[in-house]
C-alpha atoms as a PDB file:
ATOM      1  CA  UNK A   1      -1.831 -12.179 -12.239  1.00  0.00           C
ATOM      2  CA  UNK A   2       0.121  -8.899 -10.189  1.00  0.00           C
ATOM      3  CA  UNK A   3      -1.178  -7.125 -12.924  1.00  0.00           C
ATOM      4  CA  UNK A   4      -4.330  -7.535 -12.681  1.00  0.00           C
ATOM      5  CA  UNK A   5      -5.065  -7.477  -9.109  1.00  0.00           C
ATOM      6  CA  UNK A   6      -2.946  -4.166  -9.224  1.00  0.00           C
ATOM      7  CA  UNK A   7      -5.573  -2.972 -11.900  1.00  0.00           C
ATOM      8  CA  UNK A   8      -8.858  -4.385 -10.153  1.00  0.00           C
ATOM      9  CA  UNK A   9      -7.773  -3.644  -6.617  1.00  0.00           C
ATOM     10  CA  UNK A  10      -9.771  -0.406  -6.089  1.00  0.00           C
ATOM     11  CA  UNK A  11     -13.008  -2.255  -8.178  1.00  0.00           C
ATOM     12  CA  UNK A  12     -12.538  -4.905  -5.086  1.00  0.00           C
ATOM     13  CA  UNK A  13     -12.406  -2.508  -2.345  1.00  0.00           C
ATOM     14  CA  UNK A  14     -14.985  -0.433  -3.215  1.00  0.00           C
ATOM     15  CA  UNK A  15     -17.139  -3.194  -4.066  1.00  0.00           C
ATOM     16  CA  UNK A  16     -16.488  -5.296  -1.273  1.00  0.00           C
ATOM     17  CA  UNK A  17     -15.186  -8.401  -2.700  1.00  0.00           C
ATOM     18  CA  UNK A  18     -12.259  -8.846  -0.177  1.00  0.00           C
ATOM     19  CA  UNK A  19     -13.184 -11.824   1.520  1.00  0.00           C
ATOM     20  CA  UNK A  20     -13.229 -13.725  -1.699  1.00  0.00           C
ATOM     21  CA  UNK A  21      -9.842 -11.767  -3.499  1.00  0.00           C
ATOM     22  CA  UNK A  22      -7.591 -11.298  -0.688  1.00  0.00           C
ATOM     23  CA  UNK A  23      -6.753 -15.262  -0.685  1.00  0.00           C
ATOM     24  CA  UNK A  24      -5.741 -15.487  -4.360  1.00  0.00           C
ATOM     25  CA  UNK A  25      -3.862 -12.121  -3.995  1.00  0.00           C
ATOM     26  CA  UNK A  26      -2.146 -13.251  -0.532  1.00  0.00           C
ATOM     27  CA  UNK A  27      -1.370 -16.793  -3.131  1.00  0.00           C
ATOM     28  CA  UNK A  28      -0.111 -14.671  -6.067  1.00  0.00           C
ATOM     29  CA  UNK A  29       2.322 -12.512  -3.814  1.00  0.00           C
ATOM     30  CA  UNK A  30       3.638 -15.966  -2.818  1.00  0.00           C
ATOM     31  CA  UNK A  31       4.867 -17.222  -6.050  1.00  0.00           C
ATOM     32  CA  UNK A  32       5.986 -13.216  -7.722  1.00  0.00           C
ATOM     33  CA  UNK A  33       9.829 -12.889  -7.630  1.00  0.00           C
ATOM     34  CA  UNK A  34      10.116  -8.859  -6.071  1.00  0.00           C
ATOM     35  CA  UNK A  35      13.343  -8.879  -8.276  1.00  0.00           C
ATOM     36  CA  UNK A  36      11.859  -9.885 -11.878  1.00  0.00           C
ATOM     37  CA  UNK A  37       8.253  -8.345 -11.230  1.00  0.00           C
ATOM     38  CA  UNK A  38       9.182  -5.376  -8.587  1.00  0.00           C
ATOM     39  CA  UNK A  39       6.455  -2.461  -9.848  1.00  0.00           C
ATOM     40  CA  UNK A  40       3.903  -5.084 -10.302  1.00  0.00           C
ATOM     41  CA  UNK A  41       4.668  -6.628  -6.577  1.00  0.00           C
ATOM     42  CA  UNK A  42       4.819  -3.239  -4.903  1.00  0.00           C
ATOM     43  CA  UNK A  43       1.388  -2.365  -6.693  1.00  0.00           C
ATOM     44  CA  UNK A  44      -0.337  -6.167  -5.662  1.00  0.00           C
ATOM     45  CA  UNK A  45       1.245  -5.326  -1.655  1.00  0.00           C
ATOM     46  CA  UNK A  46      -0.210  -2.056  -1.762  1.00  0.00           C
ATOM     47  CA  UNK A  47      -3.761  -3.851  -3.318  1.00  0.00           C
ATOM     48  CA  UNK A  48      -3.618  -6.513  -0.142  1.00  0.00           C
ATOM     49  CA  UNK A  49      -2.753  -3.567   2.296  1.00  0.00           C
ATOM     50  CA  UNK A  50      -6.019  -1.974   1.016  1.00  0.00           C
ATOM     51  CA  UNK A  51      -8.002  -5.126   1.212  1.00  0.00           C
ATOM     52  CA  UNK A  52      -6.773  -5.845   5.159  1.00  0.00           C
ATOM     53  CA  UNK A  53      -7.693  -2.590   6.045  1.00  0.00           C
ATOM     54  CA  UNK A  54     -11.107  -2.901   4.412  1.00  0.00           C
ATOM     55  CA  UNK A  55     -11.663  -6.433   6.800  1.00  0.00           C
ATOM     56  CA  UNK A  56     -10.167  -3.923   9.583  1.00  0.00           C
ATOM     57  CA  UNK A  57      -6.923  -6.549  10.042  1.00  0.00           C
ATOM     58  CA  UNK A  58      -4.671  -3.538  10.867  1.00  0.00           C
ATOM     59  CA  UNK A  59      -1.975  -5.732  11.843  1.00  0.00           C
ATOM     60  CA  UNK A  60      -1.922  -7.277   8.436  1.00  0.00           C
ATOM     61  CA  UNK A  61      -2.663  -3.909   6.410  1.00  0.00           C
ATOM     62  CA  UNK A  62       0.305  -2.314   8.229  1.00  0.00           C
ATOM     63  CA  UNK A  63       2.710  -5.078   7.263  1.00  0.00           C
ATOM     64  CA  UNK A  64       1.605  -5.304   3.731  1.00  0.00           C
ATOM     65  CA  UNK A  65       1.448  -1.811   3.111  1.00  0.00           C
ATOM     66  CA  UNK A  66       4.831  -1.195   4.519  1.00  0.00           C
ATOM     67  CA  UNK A  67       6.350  -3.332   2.300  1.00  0.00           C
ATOM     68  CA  UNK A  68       4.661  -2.124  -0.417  1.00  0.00           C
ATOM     69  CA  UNK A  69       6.702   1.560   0.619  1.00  0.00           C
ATOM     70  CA  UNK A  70       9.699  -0.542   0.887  1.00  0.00           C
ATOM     71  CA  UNK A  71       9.577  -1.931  -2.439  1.00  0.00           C
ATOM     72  CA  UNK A  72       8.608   1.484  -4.200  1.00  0.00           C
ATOM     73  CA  UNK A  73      11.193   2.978  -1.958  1.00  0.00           C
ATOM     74  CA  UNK A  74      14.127   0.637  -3.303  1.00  0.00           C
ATOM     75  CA  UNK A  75      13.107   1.413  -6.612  1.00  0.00           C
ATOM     76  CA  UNK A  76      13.774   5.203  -6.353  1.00  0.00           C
ATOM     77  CA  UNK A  77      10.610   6.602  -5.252  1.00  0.00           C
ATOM     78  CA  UNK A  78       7.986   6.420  -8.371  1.00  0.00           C
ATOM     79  CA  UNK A  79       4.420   8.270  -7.992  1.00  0.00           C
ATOM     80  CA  UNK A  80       2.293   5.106  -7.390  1.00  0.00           C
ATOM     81  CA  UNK A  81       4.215   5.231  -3.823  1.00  0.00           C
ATOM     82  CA  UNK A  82       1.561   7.935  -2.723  1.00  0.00           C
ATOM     83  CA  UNK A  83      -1.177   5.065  -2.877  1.00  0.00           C
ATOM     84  CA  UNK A  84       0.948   3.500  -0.461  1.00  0.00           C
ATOM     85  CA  UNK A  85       1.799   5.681   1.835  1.00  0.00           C
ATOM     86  CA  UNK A  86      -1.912   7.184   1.703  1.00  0.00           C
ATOM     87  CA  UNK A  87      -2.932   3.554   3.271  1.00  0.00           C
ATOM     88  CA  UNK A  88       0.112   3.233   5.455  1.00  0.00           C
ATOM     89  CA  UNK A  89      -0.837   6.441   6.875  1.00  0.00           C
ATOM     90  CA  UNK A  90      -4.742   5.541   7.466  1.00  0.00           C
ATOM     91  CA  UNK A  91      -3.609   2.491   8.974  1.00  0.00           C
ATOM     92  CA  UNK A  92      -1.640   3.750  11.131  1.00  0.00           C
ATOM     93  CA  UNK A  93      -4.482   6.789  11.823  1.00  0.00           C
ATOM     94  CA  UNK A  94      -6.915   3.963  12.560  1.00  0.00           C
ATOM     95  CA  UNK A  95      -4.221   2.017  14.529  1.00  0.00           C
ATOM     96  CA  UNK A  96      -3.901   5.154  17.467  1.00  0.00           C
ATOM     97  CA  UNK A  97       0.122   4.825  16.315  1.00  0.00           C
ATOM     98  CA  UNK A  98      -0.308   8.405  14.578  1.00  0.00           C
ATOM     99  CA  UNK A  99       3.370   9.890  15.032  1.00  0.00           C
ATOM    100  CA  UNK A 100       4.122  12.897  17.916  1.00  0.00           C
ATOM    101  CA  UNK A 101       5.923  16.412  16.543  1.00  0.00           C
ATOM    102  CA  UNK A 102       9.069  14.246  15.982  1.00  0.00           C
ATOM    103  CA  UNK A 103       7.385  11.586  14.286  1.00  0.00           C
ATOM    104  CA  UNK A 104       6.272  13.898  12.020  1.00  0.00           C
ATOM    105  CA  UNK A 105       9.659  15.693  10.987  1.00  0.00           C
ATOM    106  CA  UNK A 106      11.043  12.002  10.024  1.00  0.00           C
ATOM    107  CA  UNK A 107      11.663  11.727   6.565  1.00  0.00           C
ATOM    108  CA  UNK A 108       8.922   8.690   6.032  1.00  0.00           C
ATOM    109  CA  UNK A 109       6.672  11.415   7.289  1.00  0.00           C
ATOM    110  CA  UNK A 110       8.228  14.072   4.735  1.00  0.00           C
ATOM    111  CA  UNK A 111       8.143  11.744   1.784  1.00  0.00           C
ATOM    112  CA  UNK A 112       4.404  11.050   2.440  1.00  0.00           C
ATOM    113  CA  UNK A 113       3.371  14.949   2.399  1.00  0.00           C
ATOM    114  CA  UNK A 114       5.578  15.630  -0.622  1.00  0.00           C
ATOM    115  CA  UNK A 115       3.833  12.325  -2.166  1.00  0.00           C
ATOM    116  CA  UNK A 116       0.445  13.209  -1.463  1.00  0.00           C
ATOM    117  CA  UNK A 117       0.562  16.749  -2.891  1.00  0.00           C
ATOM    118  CA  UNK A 118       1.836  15.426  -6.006  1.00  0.00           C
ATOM    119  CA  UNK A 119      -0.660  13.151  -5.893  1.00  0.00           C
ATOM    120  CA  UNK A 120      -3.209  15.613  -5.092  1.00  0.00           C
ATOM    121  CA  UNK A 121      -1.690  18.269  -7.875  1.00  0.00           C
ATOM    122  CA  UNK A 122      -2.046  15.335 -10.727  1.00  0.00           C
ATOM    123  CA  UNK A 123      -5.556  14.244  -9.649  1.00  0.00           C
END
């Protein structure tokens, strides 16, 4: 099921069919063991973080896309991360919570640059 909301999430945001996905994602998340399934959770958080952002639920988006860093974080980094820090840092654009100058030397705010231009570079 991770798999394929992690493969259909774009196809629901861009197509607007959050109202009627995010509830079976938000179940599916429930029952997935981060341990056994950990790329396909950190993909499916990243999916919801997207979909909450889409129905403007900030407070939601943040927290799922967050974790979604957190979980690619733990498991060393991998390129799909960018996707998640691209919404974290929307979110947090669209929040008013954009970082000061020292916000921006942190090494979240690092990781996201060096992220984006690979993402950018691969694209």
């Amino acid at each position: 099921a991770l798999r394929f909301a992690a493969a259909l999430g774009r196809f629901w945001y861009m197509h607007d069919h959050v109202d009627h996905e995010l509830p079976w994602l938000e179940s599916v998340l429930g029952r997935s063991d981060a341990d056994t399934h950990g790329p396909l959770v950190a993909a499916g958080l990243d999916v919801a973080g997207a979909l909450y952002l889409a129905r403007t639920d900030l407070a939601r988006a943040r927290s799922r896309a967050s974790a979604s860093v957190d979980a690619y974080r733990a498991m060393g980094g991998p390129p799909e991360m960018a996707s998640a820090l691209d919404h974290l840092g929307v979110i947090i654009n669209e929040s008013g919570d954009a970082p000061g100058p020292a916000g921006r030397r942190s090494p979240c705010w690092r990781q996201a640059c060096q992220c984006g231009r690979r993402r950018m570079r691969s694209a």
